[in-house]
Protein backbone atom coordinates (compact mmCIF):
# COMPACT_ATOMS: atom_id res chain seq x y z
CA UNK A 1 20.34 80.12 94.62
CA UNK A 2 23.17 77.22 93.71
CA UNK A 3 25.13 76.46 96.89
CA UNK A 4 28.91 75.81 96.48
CA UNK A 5 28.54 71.92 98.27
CA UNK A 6 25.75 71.69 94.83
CA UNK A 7 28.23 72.10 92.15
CA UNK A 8 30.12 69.34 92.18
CA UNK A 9 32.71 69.20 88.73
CA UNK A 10 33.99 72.75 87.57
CA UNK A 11 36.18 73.52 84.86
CA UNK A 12 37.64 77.39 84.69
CA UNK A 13 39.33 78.96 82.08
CA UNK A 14 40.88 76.03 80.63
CA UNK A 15 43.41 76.21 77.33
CA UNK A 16 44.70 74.06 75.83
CA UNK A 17 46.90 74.40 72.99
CA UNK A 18 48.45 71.47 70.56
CA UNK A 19 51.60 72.89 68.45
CA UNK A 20 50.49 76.17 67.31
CA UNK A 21 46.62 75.22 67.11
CA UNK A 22 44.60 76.13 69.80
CA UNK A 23 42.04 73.63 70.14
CA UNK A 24 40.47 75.24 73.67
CA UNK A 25 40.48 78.54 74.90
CA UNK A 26 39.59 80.12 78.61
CA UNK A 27 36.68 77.07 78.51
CA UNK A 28 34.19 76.58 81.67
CA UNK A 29 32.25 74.45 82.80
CA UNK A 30 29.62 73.66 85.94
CA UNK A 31 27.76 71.08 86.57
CA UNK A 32 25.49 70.17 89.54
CA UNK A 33 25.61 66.98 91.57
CA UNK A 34 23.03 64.25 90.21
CA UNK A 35 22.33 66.27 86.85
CA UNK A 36 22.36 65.89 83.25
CA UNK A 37 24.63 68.48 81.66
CA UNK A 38 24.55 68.52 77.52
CA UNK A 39 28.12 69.62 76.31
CA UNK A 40 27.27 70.56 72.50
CA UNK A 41 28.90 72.63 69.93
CA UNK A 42 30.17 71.68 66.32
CA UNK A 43 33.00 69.19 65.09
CA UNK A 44 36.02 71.31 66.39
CA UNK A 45 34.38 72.88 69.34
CA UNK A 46 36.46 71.86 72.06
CA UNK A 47 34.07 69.44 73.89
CA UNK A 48 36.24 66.28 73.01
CA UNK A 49 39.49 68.09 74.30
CA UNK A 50 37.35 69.22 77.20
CA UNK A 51 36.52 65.96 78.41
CA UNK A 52 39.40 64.63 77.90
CA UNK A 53 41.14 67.18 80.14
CA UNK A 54 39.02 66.28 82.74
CA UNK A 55 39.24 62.10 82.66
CA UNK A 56 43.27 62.87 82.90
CA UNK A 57 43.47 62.09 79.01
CA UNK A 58 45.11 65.32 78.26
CA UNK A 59 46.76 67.85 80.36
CA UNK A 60 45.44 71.20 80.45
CA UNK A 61 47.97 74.23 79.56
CA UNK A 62 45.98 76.96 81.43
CA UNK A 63 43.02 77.05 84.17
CA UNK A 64 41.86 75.05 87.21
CA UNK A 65 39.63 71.67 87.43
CA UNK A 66 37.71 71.41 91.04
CA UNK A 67 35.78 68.36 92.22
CA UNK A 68 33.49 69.11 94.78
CA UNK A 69 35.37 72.24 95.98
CA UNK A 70 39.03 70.71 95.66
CA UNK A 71 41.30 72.17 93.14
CA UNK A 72 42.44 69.03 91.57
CA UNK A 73 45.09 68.03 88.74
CA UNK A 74 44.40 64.81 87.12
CA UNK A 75 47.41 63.04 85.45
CA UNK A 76 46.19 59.86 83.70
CA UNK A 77 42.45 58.39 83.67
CA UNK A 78 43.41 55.90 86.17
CA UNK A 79 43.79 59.06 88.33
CA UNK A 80 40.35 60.39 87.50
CA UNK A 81 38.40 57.26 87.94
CA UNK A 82 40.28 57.10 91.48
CA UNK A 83 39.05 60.76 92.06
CA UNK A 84 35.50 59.65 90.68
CA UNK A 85 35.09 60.44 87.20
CA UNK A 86 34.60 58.12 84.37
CA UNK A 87 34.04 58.38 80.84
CA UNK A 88 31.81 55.97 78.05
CA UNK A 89 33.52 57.18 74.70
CA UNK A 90 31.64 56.39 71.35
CA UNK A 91 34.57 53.95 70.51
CA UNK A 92 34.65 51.36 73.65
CA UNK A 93 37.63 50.86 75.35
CA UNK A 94 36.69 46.78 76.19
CA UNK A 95 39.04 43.92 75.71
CA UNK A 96 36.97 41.34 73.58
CA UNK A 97 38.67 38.25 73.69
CA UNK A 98 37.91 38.23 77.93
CA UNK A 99 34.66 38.01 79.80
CA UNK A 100 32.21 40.75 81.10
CA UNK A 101 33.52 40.88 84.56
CA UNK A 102 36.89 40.40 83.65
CA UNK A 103 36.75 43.55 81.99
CA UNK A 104 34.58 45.01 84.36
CA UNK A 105 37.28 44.61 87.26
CA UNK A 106 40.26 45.11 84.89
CA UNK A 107 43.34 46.28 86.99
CA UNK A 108 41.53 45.78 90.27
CA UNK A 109 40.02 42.12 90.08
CA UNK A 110 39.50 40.71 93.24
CA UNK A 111 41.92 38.06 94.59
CA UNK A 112 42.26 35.88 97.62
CA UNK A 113 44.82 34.26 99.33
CA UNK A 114 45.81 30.42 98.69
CA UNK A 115 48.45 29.82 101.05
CA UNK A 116 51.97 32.34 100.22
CA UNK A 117 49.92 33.05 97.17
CA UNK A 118 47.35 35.45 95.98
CA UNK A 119 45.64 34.58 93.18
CA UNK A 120 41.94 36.38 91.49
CA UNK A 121 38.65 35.07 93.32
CA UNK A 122 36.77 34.27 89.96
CA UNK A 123 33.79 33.47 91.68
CA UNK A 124 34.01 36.32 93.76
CA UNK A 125 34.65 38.43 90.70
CA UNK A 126 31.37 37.35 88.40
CA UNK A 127 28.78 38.01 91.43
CA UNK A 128 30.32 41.43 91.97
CA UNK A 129 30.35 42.21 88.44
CA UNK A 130 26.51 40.59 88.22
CA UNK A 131 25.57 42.62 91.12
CA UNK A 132 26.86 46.03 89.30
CA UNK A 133 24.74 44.89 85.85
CA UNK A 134 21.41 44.42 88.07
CA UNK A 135 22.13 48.16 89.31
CA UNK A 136 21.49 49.01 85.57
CA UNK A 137 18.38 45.99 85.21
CA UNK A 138 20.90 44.65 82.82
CA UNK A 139 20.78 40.71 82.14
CA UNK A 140 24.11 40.10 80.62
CA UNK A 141 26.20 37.01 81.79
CA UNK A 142 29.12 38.27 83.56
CA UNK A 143 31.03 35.44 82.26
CA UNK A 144 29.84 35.71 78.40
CA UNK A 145 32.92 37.21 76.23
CA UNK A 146 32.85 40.68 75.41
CA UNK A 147 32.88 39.77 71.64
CA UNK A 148 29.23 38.13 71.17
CA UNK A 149 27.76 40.93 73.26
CA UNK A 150 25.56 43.20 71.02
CA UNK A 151 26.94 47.58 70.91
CA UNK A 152 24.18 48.08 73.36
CA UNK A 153 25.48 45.72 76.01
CA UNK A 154 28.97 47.03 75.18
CA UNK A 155 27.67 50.60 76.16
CA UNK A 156 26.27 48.89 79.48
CA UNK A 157 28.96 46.72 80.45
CA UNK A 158 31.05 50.43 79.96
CA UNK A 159 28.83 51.68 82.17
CA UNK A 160 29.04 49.27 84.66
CA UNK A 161 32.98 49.10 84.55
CA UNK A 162 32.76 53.09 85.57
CA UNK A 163 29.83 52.15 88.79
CA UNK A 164 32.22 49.70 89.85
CA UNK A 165 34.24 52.73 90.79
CA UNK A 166 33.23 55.27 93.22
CA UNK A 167 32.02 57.01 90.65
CA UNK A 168 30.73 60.69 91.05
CA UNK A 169 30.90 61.96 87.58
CA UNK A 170 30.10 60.29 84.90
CA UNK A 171 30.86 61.48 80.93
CA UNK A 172 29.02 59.66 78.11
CA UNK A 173 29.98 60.51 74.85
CA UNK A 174 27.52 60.11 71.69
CA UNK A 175 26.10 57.27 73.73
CA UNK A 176 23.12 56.76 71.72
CA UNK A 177 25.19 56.82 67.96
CA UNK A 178 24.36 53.11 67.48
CA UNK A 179 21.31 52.23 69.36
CA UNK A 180 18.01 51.35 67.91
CA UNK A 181 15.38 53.15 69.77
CA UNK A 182 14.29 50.33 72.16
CA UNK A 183 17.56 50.65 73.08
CA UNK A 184 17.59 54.44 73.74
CA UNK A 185 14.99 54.32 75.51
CA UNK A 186 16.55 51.59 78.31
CA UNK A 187 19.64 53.54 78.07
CA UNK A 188 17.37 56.76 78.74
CA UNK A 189 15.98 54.36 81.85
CA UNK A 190 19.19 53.85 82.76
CA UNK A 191 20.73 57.18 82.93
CA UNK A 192 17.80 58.24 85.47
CA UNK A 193 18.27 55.48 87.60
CA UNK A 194 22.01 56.85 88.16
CA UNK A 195 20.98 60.37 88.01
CA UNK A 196 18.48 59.48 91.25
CA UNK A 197 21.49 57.68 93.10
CA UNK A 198 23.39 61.24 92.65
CA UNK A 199 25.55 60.90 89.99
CA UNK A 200 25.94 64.00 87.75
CA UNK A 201 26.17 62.76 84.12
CA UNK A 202 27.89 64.98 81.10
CA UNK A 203 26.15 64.03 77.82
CA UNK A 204 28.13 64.71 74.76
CA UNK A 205 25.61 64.28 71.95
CA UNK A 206 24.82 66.05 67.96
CA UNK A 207 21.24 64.39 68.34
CA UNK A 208 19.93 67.89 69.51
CA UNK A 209 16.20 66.45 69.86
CA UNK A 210 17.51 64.17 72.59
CA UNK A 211 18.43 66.76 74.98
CA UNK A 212 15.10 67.93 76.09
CA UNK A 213 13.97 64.59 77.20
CA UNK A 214 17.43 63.27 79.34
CA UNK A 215 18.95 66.84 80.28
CA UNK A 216 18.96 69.28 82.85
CA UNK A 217 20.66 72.25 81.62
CA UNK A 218 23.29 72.59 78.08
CA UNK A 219 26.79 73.86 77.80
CA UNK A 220 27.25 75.46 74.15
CA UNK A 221 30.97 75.52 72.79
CA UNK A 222 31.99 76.73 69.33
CA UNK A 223 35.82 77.20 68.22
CA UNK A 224 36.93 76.00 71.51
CA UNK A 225 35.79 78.62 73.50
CA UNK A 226 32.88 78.63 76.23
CA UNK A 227 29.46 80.43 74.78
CA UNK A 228 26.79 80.05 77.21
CA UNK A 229 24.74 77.77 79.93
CA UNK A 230 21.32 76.97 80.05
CA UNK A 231 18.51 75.49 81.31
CA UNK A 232 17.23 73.16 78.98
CA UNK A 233 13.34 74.46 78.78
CA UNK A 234 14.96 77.77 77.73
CA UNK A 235 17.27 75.90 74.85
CA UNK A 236 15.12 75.47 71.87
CA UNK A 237 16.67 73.82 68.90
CA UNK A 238 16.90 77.20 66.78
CA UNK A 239 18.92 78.95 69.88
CA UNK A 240 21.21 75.84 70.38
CA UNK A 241 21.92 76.30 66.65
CA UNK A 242 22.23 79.47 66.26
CA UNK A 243 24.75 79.85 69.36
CA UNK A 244 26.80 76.59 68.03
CA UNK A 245 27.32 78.48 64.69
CA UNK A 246 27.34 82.15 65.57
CA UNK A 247 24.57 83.50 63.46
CA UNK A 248 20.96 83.48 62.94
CA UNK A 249 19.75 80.31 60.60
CA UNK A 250 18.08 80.91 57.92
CA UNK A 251 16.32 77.86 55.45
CA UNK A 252 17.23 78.09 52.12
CA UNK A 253 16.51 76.02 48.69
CA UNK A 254 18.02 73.04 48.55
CA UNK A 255 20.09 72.82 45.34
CA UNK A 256 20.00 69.40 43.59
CA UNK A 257 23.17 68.73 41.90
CA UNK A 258 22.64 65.46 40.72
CA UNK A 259 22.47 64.77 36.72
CA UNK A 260 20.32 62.64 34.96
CA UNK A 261 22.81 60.23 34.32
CA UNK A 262 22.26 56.49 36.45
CA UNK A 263 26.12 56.10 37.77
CA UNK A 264 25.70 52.94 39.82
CA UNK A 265 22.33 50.15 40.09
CA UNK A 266 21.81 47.39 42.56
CA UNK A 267 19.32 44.97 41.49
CA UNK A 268 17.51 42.12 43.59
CA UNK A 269 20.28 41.94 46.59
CA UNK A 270 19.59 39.31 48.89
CA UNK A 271 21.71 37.91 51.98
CA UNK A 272 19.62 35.63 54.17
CA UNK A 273 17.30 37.22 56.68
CA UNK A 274 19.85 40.16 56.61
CA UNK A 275 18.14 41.95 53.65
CA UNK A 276 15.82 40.98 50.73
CA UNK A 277 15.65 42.10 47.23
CA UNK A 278 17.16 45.01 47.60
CA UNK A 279 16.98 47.80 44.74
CA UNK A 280 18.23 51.28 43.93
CA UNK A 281 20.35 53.84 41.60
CA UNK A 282 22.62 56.13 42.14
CA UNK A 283 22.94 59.37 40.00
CA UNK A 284 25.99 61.17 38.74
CA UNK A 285 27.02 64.29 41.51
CA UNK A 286 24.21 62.67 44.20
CA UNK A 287 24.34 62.16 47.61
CA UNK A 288 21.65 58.83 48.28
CA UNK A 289 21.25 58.26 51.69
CA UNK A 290 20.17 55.06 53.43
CA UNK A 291 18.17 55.44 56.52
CA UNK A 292 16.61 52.51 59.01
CA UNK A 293 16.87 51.22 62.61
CA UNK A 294 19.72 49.20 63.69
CA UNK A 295 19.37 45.60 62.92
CA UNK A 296 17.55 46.95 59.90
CA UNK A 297 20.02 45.24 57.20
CA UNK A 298 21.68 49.05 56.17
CA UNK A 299 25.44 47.91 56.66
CA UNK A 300 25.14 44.52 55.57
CA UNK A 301 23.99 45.65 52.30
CA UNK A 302 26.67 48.64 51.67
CA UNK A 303 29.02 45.51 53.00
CA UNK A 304 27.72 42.98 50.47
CA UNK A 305 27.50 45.80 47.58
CA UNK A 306 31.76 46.29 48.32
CA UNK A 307 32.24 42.62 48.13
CA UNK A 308 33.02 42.57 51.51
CA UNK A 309 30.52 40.25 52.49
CA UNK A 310 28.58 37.14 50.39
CA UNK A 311 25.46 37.74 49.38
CA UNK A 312 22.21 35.35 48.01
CA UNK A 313 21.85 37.35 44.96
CA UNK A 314 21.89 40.58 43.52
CA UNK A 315 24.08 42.35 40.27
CA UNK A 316 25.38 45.21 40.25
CA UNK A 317 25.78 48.03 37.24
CA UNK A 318 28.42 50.97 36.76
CA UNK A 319 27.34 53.22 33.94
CA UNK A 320 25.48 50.86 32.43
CA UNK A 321 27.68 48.04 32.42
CA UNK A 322 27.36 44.93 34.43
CA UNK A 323 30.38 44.30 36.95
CA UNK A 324 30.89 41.42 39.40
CA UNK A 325 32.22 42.23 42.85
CA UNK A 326 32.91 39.66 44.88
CA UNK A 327 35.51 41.06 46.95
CA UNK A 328 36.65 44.48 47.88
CA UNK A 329 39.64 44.67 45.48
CA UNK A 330 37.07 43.85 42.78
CA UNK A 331 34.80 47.01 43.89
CA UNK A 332 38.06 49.14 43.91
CA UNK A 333 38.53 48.13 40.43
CA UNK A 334 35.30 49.26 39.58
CA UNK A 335 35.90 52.85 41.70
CA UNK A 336 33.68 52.02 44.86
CA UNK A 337 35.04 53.07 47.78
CA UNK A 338 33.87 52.42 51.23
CA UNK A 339 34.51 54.04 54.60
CA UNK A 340 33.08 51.74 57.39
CA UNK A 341 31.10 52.73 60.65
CA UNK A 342 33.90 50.72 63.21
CA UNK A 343 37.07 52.65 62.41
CA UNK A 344 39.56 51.39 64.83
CA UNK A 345 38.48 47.51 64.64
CA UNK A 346 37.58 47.45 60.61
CA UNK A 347 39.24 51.03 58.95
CA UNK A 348 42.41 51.55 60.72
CA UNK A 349 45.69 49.91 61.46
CA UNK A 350 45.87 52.19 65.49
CA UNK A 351 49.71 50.95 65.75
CA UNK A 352 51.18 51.95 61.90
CA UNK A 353 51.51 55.87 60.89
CA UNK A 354 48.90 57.90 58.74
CA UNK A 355 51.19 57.37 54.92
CA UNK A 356 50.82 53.20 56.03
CA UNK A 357 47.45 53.51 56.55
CA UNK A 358 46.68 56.05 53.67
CA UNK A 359 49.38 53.55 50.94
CA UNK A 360 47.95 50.41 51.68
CA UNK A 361 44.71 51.20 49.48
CA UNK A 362 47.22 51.71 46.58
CA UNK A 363 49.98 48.79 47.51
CA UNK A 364 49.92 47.55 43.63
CA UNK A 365 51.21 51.46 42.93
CA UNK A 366 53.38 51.52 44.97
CA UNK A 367 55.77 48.37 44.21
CA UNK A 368 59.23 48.03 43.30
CA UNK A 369 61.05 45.26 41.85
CA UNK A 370 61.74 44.39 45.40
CA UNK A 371 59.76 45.83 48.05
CA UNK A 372 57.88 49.21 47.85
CA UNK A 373 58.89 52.67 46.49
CA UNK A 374 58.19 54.16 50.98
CA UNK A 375 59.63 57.77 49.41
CA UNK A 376 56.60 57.69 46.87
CA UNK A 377 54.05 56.21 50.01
């Protein structure tokens, strides 16, 4: 039998509505001290709201959040990592024009006194911040910049800005997303090693064969409401499936759409040691999908075939006829399109409105005599 002093985050019956949308409703959560709880469920579940909700993101409209008994309400993150709970999200939340420790200890970096004045103890500040990495066996330089660290240091040096805290709860969201698998498997290492020092960890994560080998017990959410717990040797992948949807799976054919017709053909693409002689067609109506390990070339070559990067060699053919990209507004002539993998540093302007954002792929359209037509935007 659980004991109450066991259970140390619980979420009940939390809503939480936006406008007239209700993105969670009467949700609940449990989750033991020094385990690995899964939170899973389909885009639109709820678990993103959830989480936020409890890191002090977003404020819940209905229900009670209790760390380690106490009914608390957390107002802003900075609240929540105070309390104990911190959060790795999929998109980092680093600075990358300052150092490791510096973001590390951002907001509480450590100062000493110089006469009337206090000023930050730099030296003081890169051995704390190197003592926190070697907690996670981690051999970055505190004092390298953020920028010409690779995404799995990122995801470490993340980590090691929450263990700088007092940290009791930790929430790692689609941590593995971008990690070859040497790399999962020292963030696997890694997630023990905190799980032994008693920190309970909630893993957000659609890689469903994962869960058996880093969790403890799953949390299933579909349509923003709470379905069921588990332990995780009772959560096959058909069950988790089935409960995330709602209904019994069943395979079917797969349909192939695609015509005959070759739409687009890369020949002989070549970029340095990124990728070599590259080949392939794409059909009329098909979906083509390019699969390999990180560092395995896959977004430098949908990069260079955009024109967004140089490449070596390599042509490139739309219906037969041979274009020349070399830059993106040439492959928008030619009716490529390209959605990249970093969003808010490469996809998005975070600080203009959705129309901006959506009108400045179609700027020449838009133009005036003087200025642009914003009504037509």
């Amino acid at each position: 039998m659980i004991k109450v002093a066991d259970i140390v985050l619980k979420a009940e019956g939390i809503t939480k509505r936006f406008g007239g949308i209700t993105a969670l409703d009467n949700a609940s959560l449990e989750v033991r001290r020094g385990e690995v709880h899964a939170l899973v469920g389909a885009n639109g579940a709820g678990k993103s709201t959830l989480i936020k909700i409890i890191t002090g993101a977003y404020s819940n409209d209905e229900g009670h959040i209790f760390l380690e008994g106490k009914d608390i309400r957390v107002k802003s993150t900075f609240e929540a990592r105070a309390l104990g709970i911190s959060a790795v999200y999929q998109e980092f939340s680093l600075i990358n024009t300052v150092s490791v420790a510096e973001n590390i200890y951002m907001g509480k970096l450590l100062k000493k006194q110089i006469g009337p004045i206090k000023q930050v103890d730099w030296k003081k500040v890169n051995e704390e911040a190197q003592k926190t990495l070697s907690l996670l066996n981690s051999d970055i330089n505190p004092q390298e910049l953020v920028s010409n660290l690779s995404v799995a240091q990122k995801q470490m040096v993340e980590i090691a800005k929450a263990m700088s805290n007092d940290i009791k709860v930790l929430i790692m969201d689609e941590p593995t997303a971008s990690l070859s698998e040497h790399e999962i498997d020292n963030m696997f290492h890694v997630v023990k090693e905190l799980q032994k020092k008693g920190i309970s960890i909630i893993y957000v994560s659609h890689r469903l064969e994962e869960l058996p080998i880093i969790c403890n017990r799953i949390s299933i959410y579909r349509d923003g409401k709470y379905v069921k717990t588990m332990n995780i040797e009772d959560a096959t992948k058909q069950i988790i499936i089935e409960n995330m949807v709602g209904k019994n799976i069943t395979c079917t054919e797969q349909i192939n759409n695609a015509g005959g017709e070759v739409l687009l053909e890369a020949k002989n693409f070549t970029s340095g040691r990124s990728f070599q002689d590259i080949n392939l067609n794409l059909h009329k109506g098909e979906i083509l999908g390019i699969a390999g390990l990180a560092g395995a070339g896959r977004t430098e070559f949908v990069r260079a075939l955009f024109g967004a990067d140089k490449r070596d060699s390599g042509e490139v053919y739309i219906e037969g006829k041979k274009v020349k990209i070399k830059s993106p507004m040439d492959a928008k002539r030619a009716g490529i399109g390209f959605v990249t993998e970093d969003r808010k540093e490469e996809g998005l302007i975070l600080n203009m409105n959705l129309h901006t954002n959506v009108g400045m792929t179609i700027l020449d359209k838009l133009k005036k005599i003087i200025g642009l037509d914003l009504k037509r935007e």
